[in-house]
C-alpha atoms as a PDB file:
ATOM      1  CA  UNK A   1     -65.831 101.086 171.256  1.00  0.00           C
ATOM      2  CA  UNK A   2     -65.018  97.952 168.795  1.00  0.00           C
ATOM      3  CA  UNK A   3     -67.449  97.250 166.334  1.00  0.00           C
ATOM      4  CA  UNK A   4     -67.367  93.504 167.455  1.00  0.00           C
ATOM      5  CA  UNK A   5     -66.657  92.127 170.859  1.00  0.00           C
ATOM      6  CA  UNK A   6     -63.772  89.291 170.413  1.00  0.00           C
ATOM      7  CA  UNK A   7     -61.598  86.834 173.084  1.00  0.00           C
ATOM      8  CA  UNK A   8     -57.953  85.407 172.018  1.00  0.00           C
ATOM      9  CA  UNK A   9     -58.079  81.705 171.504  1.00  0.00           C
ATOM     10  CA  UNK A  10     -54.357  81.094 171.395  1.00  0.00           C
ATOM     11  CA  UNK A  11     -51.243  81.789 169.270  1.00  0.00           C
ATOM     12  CA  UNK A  12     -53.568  82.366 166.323  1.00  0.00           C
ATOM     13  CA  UNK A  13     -57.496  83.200 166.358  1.00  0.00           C
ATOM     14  CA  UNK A  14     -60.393  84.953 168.236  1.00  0.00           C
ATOM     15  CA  UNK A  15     -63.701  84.169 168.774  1.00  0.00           C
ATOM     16  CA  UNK A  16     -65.948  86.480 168.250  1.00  0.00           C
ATOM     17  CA  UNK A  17     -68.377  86.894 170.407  1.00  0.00           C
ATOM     18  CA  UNK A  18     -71.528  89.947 169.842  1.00  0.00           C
ATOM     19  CA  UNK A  19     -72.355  88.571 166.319  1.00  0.00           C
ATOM     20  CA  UNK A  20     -75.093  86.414 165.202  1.00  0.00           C
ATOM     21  CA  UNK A  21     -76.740  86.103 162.398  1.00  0.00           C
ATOM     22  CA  UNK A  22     -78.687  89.130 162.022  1.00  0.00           C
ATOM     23  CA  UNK A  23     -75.924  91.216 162.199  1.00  0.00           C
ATOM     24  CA  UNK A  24     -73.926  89.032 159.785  1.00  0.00           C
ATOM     25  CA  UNK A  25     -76.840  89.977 157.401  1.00  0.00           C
ATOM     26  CA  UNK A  26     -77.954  93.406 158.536  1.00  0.00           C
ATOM     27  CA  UNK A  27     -75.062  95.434 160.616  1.00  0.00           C
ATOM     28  CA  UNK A  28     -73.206  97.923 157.807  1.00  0.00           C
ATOM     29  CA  UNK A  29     -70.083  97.962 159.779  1.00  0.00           C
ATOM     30  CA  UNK A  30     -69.436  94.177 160.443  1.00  0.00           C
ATOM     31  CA  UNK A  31     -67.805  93.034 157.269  1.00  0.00           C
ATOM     32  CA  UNK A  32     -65.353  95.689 157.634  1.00  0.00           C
ATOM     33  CA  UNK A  33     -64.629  94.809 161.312  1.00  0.00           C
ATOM     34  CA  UNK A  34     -64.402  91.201 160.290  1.00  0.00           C
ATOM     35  CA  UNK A  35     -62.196  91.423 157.394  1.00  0.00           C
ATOM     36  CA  UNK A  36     -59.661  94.109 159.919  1.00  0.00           C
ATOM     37  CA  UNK A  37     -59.841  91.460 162.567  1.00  0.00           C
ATOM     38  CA  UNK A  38     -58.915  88.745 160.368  1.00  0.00           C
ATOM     39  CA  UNK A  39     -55.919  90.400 158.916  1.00  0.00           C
ATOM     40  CA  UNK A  40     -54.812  90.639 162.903  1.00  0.00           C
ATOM     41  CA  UNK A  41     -55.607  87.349 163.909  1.00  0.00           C
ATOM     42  CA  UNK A  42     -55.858  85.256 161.006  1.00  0.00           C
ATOM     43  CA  UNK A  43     -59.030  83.113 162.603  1.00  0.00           C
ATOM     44  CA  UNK A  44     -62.259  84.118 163.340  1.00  0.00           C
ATOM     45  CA  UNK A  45     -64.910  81.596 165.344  1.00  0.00           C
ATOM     46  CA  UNK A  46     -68.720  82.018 165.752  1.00  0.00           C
ATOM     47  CA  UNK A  47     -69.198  79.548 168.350  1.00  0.00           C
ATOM     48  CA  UNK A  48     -72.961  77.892 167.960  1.00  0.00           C
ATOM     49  CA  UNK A  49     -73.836  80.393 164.838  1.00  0.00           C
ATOM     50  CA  UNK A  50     -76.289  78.237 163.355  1.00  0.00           C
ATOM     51  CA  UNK A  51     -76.421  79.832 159.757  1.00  0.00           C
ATOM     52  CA  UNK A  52     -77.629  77.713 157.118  1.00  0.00           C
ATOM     53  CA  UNK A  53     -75.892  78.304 153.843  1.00  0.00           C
ATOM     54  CA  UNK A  54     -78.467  80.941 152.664  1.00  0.00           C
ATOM     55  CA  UNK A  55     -76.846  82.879 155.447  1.00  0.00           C
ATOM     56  CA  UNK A  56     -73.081  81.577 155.260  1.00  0.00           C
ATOM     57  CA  UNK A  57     -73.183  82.599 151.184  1.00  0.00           C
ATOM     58  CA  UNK A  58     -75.071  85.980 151.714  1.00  0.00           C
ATOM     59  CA  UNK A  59     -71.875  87.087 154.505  1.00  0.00           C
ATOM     60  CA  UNK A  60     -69.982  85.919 152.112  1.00  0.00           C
ATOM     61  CA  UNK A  61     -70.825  88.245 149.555  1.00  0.00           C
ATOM     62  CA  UNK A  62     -70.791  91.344 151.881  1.00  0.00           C
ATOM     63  CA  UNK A  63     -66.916  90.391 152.516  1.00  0.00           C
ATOM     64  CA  UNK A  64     -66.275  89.590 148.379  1.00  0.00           C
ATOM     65  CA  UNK A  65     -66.401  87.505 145.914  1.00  0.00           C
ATOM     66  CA  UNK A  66     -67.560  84.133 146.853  1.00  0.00           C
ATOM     67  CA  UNK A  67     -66.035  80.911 144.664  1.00  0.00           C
ATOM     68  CA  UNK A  68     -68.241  78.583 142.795  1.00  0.00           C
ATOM     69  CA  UNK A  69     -67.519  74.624 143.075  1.00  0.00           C
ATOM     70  CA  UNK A  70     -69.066  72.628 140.235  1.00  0.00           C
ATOM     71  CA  UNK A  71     -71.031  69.938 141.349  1.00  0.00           C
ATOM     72  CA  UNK A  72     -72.474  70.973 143.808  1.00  0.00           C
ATOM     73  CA  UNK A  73     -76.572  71.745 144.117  1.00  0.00           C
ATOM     74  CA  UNK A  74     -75.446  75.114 145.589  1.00  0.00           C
ATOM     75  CA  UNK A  75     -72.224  76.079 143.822  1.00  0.00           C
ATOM     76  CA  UNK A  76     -71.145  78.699 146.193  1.00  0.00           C
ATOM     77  CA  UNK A  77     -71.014  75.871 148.922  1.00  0.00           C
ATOM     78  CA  UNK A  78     -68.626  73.510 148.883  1.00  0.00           C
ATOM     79  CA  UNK A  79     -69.803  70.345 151.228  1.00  0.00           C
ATOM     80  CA  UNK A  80     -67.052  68.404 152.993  1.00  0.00           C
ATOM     81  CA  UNK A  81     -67.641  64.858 153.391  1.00  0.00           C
ATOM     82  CA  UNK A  82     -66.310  61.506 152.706  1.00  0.00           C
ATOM     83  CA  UNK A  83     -70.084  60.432 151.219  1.00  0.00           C
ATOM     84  CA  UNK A  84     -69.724  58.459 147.965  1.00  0.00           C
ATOM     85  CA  UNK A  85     -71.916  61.102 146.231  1.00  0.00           C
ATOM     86  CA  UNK A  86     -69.665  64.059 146.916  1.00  0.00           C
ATOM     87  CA  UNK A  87     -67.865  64.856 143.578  1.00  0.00           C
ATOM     88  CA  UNK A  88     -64.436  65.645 145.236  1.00  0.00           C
ATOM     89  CA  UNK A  89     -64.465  62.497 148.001  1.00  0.00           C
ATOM     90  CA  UNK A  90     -61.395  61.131 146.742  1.00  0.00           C
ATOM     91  CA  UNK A  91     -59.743  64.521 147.288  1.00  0.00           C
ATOM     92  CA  UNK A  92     -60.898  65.413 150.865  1.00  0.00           C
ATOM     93  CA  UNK A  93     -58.008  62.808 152.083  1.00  0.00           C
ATOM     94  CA  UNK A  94     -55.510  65.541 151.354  1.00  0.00           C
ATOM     95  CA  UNK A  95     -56.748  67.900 153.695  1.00  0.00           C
ATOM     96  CA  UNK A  96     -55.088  66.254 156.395  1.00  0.00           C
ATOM     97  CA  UNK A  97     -51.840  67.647 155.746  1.00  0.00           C
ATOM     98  CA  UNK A  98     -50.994  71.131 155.950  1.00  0.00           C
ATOM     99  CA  UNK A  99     -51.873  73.462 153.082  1.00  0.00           C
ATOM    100  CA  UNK A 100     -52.819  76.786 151.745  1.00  0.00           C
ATOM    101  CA  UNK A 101     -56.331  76.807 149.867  1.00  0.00           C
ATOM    102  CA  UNK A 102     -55.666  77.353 146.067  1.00  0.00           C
ATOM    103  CA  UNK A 103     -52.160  76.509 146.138  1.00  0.00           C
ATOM    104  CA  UNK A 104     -52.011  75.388 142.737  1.00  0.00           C
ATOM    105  CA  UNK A 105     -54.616  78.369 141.498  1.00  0.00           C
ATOM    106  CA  UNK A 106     -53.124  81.539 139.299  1.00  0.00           C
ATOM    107  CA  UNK A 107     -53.964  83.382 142.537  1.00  0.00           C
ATOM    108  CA  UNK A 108     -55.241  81.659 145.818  1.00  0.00           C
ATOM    109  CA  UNK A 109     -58.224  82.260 147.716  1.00  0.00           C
ATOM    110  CA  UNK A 110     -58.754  85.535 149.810  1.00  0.00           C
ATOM    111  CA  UNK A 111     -60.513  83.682 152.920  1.00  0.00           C
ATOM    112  CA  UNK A 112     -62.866  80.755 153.944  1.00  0.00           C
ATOM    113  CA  UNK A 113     -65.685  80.100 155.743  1.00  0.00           C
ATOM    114  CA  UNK A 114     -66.609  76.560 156.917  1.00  0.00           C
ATOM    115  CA  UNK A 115     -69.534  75.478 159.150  1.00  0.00           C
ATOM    116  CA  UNK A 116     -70.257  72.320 161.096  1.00  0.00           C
ATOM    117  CA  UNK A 117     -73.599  70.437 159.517  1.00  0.00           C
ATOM    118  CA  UNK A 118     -72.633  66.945 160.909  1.00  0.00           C
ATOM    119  CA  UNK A 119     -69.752  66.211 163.341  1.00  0.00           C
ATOM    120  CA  UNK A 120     -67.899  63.333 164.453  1.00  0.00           C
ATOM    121  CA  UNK A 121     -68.057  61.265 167.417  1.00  0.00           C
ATOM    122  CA  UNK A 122     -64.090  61.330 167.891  1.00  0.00           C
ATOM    123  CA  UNK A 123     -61.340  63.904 165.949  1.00  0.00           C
ATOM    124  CA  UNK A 124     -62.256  66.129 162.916  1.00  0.00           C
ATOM    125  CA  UNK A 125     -60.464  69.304 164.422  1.00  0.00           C
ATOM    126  CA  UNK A 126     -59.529  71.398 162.396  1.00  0.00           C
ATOM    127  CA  UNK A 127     -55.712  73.295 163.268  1.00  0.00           C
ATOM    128  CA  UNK A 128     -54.317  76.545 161.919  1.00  0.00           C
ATOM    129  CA  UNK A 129     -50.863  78.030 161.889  1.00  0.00           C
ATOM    130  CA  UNK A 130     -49.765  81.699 160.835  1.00  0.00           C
ATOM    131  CA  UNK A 131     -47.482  81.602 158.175  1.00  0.00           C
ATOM    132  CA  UNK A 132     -46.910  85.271 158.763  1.00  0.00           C
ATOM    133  CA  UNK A 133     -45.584  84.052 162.611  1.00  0.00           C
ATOM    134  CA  UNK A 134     -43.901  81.380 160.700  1.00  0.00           C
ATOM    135  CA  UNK A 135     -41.757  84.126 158.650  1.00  0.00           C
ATOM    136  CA  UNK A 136     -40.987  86.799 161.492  1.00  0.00           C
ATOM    137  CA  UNK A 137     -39.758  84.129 163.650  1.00  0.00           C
ATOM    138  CA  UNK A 138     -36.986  82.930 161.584  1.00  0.00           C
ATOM    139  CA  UNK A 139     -33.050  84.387 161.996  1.00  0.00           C
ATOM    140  CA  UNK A 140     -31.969  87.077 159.753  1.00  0.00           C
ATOM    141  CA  UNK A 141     -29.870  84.964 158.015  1.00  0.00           C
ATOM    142  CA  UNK A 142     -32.592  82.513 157.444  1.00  0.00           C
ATOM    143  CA  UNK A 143     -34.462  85.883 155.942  1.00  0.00           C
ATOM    144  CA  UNK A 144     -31.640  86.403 153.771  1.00  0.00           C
ATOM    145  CA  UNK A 145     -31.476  82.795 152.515  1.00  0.00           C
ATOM    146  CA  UNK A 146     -34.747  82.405 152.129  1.00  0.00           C
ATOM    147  CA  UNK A 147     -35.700  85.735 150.325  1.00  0.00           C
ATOM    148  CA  UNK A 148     -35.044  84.282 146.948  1.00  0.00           C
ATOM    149  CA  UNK A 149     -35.861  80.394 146.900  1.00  0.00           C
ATOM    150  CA  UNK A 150     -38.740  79.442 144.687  1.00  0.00           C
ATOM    151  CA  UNK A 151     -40.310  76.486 145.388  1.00  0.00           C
ATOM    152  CA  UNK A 152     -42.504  74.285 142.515  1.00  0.00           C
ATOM    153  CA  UNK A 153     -46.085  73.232 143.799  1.00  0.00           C
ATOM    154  CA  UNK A 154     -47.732  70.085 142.365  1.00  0.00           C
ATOM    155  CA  UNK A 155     -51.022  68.500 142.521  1.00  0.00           C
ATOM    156  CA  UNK A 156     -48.758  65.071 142.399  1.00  0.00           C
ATOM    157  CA  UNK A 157     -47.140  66.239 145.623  1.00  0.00           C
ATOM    158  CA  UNK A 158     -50.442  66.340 148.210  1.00  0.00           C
ATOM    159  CA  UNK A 159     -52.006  63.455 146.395  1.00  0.00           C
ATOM    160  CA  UNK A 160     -49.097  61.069 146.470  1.00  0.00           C
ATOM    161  CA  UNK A 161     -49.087  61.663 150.155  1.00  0.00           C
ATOM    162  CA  UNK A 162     -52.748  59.600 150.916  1.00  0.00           C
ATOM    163  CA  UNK A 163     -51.520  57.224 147.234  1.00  0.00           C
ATOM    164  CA  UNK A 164     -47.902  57.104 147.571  1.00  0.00           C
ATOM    165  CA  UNK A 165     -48.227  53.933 144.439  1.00  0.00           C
ATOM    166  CA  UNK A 166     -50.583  55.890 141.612  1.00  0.00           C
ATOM    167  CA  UNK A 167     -52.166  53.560 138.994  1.00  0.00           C
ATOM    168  CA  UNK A 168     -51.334  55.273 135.158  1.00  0.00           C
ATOM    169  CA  UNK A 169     -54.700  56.514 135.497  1.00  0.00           C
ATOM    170  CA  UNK A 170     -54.255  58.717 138.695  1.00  0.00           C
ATOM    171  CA  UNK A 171     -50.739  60.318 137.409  1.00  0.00           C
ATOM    172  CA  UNK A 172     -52.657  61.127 134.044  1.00  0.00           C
ATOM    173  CA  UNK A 173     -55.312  62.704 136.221  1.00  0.00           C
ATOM    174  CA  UNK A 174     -52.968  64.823 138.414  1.00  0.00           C
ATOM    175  CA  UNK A 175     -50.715  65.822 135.643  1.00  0.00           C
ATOM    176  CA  UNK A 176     -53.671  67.734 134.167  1.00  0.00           C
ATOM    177  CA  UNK A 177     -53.168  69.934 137.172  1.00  0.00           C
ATOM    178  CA  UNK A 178     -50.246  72.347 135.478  1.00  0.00           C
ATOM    179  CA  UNK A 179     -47.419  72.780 137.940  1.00  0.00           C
ATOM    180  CA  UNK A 180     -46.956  75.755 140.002  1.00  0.00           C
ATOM    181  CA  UNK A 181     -44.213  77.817 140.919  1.00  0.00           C
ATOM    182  CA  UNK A 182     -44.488  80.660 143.863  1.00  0.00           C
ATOM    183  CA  UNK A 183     -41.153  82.319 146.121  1.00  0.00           C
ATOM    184  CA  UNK A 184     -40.992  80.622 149.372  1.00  0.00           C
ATOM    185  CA  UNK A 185     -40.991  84.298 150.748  1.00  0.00           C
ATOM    186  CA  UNK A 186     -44.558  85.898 150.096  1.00  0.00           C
ATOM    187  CA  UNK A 187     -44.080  89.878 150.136  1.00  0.00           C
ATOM    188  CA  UNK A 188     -48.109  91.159 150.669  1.00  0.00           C
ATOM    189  CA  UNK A 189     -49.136  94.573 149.132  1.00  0.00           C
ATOM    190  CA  UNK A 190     -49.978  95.294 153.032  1.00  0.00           C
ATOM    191  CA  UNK A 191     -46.011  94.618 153.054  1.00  0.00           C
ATOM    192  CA  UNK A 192     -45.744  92.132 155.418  1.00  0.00           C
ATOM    193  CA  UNK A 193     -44.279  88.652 154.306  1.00  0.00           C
ATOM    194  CA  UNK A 194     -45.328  84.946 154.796  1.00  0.00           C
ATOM    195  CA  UNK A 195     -44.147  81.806 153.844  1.00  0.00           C
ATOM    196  CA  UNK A 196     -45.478  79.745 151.306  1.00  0.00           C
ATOM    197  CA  UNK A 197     -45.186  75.545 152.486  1.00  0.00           C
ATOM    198  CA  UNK A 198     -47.434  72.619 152.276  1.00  0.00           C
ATOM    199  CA  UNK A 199     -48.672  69.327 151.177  1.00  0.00           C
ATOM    200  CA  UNK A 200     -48.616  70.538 147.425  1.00  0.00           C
ATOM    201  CA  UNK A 201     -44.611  71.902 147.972  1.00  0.00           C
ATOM    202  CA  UNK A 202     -42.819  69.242 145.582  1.00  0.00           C
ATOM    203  CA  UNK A 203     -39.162  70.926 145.826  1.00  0.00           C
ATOM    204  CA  UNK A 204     -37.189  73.894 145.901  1.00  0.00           C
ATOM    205  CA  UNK A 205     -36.485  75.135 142.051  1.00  0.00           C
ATOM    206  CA  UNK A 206     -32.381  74.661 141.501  1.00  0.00           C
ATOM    207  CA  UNK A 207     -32.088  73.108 144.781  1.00  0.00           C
ATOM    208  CA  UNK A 208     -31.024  68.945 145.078  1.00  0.00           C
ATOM    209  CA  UNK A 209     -34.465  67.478 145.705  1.00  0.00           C
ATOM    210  CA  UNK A 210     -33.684  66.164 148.895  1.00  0.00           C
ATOM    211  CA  UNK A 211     -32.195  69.127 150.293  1.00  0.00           C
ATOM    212  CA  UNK A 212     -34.592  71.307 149.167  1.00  0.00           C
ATOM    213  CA  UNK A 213     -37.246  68.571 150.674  1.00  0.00           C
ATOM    214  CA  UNK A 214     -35.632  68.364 154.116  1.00  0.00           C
ATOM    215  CA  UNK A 215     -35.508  72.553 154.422  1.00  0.00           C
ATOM    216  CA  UNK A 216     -39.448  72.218 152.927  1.00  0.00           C
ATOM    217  CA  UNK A 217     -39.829  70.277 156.429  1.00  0.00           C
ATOM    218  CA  UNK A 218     -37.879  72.173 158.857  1.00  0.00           C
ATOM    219  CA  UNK A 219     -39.715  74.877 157.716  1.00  0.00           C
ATOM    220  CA  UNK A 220     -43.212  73.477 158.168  1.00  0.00           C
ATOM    221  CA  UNK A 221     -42.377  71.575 161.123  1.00  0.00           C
ATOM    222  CA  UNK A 222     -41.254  75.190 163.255  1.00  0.00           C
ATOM    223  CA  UNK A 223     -44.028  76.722 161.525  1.00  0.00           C
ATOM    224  CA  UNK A 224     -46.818  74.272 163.287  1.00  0.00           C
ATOM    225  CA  UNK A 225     -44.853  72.831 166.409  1.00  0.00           C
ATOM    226  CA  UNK A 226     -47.918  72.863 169.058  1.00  0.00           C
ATOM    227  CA  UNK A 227     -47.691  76.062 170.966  1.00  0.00           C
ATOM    228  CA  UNK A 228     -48.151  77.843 167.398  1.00  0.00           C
ATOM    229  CA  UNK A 229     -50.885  75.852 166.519  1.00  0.00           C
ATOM    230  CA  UNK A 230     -54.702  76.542 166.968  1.00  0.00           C
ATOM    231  CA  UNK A 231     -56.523  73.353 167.383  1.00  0.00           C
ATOM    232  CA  UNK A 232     -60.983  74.072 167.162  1.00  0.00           C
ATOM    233  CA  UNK A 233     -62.714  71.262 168.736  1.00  0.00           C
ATOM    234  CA  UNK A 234     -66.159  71.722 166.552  1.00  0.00           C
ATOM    235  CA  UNK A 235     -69.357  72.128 168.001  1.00  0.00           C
ATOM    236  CA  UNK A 236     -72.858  71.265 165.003  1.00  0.00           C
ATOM    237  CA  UNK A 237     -73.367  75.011 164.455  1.00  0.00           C
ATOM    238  CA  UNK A 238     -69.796  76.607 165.057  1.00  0.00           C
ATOM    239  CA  UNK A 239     -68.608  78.547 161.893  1.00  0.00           C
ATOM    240  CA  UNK A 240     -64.716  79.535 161.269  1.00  0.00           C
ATOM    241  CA  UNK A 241     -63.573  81.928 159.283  1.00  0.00           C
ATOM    242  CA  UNK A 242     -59.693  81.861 158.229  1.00  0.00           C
ATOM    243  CA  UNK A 243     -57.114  83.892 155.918  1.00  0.00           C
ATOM    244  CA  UNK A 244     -56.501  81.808 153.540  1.00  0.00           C
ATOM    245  CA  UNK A 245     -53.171  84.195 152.272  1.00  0.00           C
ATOM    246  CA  UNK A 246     -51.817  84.217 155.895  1.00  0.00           C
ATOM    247  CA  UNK A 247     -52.375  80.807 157.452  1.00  0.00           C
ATOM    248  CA  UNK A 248     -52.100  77.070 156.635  1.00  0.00           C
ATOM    249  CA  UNK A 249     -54.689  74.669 157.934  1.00  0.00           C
ATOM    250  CA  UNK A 250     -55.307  71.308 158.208  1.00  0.00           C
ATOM    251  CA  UNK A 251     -58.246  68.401 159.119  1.00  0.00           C
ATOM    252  CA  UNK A 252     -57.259  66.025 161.866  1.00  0.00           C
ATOM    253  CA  UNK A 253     -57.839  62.628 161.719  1.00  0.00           C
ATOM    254  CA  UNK A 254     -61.430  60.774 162.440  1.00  0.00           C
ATOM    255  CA  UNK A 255     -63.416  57.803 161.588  1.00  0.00           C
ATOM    256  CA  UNK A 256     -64.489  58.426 157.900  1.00  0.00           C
ATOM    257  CA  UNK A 257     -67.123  56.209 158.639  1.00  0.00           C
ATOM    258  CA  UNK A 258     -68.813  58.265 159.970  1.00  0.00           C
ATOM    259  CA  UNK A 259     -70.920  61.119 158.204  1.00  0.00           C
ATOM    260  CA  UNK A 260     -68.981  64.175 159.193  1.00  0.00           C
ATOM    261  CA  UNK A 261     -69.876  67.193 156.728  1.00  0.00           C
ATOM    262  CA  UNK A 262     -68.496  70.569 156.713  1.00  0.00           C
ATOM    263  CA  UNK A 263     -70.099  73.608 154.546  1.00  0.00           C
ATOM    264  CA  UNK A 264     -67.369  75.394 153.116  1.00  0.00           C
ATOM    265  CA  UNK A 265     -67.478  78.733 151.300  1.00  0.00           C
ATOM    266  CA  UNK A 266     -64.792  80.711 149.696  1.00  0.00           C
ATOM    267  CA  UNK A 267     -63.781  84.361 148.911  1.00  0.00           C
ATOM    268  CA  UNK A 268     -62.143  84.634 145.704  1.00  0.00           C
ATOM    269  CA  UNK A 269     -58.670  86.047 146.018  1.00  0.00           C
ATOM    270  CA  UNK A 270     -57.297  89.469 143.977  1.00  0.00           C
ATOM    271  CA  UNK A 271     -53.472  88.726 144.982  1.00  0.00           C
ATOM    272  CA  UNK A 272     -51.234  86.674 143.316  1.00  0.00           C
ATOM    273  CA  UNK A 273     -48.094  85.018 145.656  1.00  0.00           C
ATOM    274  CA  UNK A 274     -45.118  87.145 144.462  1.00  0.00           C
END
């Protein structure tokens, strides 16, 4: 018998459904059943969970080790919200392009958690794509082609995309973000491969910009046409948990007007994209 109880949401995902908070805390062999499920279906959703961030933190730590965000009264909880107050509100804008957490990091994040506090009236889904699905769909020759392209990642790229006409001041604030560079081919230690796309993608290294722009979104546009796409409608209470190393996500749109807030904590990552 599975250690956890779960129902397919779609092409990516499951909701799990025999786990509340007690046994997030208290059940020895739930981590490990979480982490195995998450590797298979690269989304995990406690529908009406409830945990408070006490809670969402202290599963975080029985899965790894959970990021800190400075600024934040509890730095292990990152709070999504458009509120003038929040230290990273200018930033939040990107999120509504696809991306891969830690894109521009040394090595990205493992997995996230993220819980609805506050939701809006209208939009504020959240989708997810596999960018494993994304790889083992293409042609062999695209394989081939693809196995050695490197692409450069820059913290210009995602932020031009919500300020496409950047005072001085903003380009002197991006460019302290170094540049990144990562294959577009991701071989895992598990051995399976992914590709690496997204809103921080500038161009393909050696490639004409253009060209290596317009492959950029062929690729990202397969990778999330609709039927590959999980879309989560949230619910105050509903917690997802994603891998971060085999999926890109993104935040639909909604009226930032309104005081939508997200609790978001991380799991620090141990593999570099190579």
């Amino acid at each position: 018998m599975s250690v956890i109880a779960t129902k397919k949401l779609g092409a990516v995902g499951v909701e799990v459904l025999d786990v509340g908070t007690d046994r997030l805390l208290n059940d020895p062999e739930v981590p490990e059943a979480c982490m195995e499920a998450l590797e298979e279906h690269g989304v995990l959703l406690f529908r009406g969970l409830h945990a408070d961030d006490a809670t969402q933190v202290a599963f975080s730590r029985r899965l790894g080790e959970p990021a800190r965000f400075r600024g934040y009264a509890n730095p292990e909880v990152m709070e999504i919200s458009f509120d003038p107050g929040n230290p990273n509100a200018e930033y939040f804008a990107s999120n509504d392009y696809w991306h891969i957490d830690g894109a521009m990091d040394e090595i990205p994040a493992k997995a996230s958690l993220l819980s609805a506090r506050v939701t809006a009236s209208k939009g504020g889904e959240t989708e997810f794509a596999s960018t494993y699905a994304a790889y083992d769909t293409l042609s062999d020759e695209e394989k081939e082609r693809y196995a050695d392209l490197r692409v450069a990642h820059t913290f210009e790229a995602v932020q031009r995309l919500n300020y496409p006409d950047p005072t001085p001041k903003q380009l002197a604030q991006w460019a302290k973000r170094p540049p990144r560079e990562h294959p577009l081919v991701w071989v895992h230690r598990s051995g399976r491969r992914s590709l690496v796309f997204g809103a921080t993608a500038s161009h393909i290294v050696g490639m004409p910009v253009e060209e290596g722009r317009a492959l950029l979104a062929d690729v990202e546009r397969r990778a999330t046409a609709p039927d590959r796409v999980l879309r989560h409608s949230w619910t105050e209470g509903d917690m997802v948990m994603w891998d971060n190393r085999g999926l890109v996500h993104r935040a639909c749109p909604f009226d930032r007007s309104e005081p939508r807030r997200m609790h978001r904590s991380t799991l620090v990552g141990d593999e570099p994209i190579e």
